[in-house]
N, C-alpha and C. Protein backbone atom coordinates (compact mmCIF):
# COMPACT_ATOMS: atom_id res chain seq x y z
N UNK A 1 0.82 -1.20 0.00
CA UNK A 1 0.00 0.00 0.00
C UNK A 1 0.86 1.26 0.00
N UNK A 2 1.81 0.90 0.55
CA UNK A 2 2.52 2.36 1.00
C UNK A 2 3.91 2.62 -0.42
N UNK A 3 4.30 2.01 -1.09
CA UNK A 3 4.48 1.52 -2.06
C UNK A 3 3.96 3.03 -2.92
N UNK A 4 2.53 2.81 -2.91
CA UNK A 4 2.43 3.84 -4.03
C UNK A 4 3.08 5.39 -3.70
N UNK A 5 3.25 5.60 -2.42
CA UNK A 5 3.16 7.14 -2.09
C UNK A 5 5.14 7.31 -2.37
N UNK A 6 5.49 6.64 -2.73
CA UNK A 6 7.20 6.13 -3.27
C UNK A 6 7.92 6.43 -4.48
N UNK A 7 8.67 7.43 -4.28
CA UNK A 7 8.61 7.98 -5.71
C UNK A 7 9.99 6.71 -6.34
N UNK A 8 9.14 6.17 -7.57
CA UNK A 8 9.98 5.29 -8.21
C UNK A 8 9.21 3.88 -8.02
N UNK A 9 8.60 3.38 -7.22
CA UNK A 9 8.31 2.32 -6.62
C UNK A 9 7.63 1.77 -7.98
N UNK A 10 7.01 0.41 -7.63
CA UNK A 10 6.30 -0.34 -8.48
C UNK A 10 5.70 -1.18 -7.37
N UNK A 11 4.49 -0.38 -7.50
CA UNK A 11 3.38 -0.98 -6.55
C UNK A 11 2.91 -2.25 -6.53
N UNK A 12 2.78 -2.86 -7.86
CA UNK A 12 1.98 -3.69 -8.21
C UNK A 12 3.27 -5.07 -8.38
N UNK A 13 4.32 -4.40 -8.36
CA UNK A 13 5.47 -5.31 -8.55
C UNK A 13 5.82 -5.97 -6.54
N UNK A 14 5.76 -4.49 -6.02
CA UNK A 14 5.84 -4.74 -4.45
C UNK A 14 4.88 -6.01 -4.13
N UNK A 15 3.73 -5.68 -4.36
CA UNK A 15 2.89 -6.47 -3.72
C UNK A 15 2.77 -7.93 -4.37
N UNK A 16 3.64 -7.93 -5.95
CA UNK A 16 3.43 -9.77 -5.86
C UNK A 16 4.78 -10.44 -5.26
N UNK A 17 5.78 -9.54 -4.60
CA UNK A 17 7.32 -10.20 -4.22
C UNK A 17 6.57 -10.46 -2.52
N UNK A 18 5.55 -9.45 -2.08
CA UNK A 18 4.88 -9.46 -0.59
C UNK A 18 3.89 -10.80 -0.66
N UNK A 19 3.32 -10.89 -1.72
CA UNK A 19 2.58 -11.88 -1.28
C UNK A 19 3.01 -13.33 -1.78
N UNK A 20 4.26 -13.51 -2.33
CA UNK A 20 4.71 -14.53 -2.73
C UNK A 20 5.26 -14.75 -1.29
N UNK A 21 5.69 -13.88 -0.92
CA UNK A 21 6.34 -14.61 0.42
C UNK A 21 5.16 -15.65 1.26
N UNK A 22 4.18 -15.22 1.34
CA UNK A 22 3.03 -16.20 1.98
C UNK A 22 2.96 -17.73 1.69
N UNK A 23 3.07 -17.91 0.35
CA UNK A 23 3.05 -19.57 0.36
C UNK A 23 4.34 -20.29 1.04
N UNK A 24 5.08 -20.02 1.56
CA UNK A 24 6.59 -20.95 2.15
C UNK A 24 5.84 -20.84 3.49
N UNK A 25 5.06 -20.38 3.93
CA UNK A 25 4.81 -20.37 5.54
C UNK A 25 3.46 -21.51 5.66
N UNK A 26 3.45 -21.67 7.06
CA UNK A 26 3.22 -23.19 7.44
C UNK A 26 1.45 -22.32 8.22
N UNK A 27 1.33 -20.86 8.25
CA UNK A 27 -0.22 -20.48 8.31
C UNK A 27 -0.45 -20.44 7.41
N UNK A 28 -0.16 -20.22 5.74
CA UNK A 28 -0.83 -20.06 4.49
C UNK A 28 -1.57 -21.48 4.37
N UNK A 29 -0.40 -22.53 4.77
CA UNK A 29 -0.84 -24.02 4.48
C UNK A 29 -1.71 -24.30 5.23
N UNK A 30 -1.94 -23.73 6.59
CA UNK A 30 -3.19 -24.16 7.56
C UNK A 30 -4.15 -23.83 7.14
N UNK A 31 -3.81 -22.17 7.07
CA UNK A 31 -5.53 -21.71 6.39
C UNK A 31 -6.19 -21.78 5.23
N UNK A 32 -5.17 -22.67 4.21
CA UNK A 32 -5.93 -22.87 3.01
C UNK A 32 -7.03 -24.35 3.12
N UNK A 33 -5.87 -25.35 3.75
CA UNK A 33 -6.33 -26.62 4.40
C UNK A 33 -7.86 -26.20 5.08
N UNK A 34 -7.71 -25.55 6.27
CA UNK A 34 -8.60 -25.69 6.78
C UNK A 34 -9.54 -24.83 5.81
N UNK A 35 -9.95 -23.90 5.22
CA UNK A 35 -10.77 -23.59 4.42
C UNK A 35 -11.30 -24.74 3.42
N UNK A 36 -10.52 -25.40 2.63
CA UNK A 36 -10.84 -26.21 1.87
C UNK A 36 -11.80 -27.40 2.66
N UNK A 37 -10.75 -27.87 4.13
CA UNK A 37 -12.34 -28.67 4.96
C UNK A 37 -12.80 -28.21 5.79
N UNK A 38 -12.90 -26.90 5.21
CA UNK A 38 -14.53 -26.45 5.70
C UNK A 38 -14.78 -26.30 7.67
N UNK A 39 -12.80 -26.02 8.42
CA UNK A 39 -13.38 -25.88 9.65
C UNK A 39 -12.38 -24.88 9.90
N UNK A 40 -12.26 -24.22 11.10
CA UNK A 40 -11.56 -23.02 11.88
C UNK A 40 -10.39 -23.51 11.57
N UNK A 41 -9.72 -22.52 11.06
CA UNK A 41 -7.86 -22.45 11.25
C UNK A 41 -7.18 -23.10 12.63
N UNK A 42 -6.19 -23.54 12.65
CA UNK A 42 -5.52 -23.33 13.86
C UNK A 42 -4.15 -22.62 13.64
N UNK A 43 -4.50 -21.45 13.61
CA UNK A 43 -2.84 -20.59 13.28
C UNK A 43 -1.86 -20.84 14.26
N UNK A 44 -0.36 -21.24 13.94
CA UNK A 44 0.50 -20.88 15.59
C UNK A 44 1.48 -19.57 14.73
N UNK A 45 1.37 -19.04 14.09
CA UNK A 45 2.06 -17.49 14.15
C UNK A 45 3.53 -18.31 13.31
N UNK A 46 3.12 -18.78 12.37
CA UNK A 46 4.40 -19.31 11.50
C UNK A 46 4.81 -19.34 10.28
């Protein structure tokens, strides 16, 4: 978000290197899991 107010930045470039980081972590894998069966996350902050 903050990205845009950046003179030079590439906003849209920021945010797919930010959200690529999400799949290597072991809450992306919980909360997709548990979405897919359909019950509460159990996040431990990882």
């Amino acid at each position: 978000m903050n990205a845009r107010y950046e003179p030079g930045a590439n906003g849209l470039q920021r945010e797919v290197e930010e959200f690529g980081k999400c799949f290597g972590k072991a809450d992306f894998k919980e909360g997709t899991t548990a979405f897919v069966e359909k019950r509460k996350a159990n996040f431990r902050g990882e």
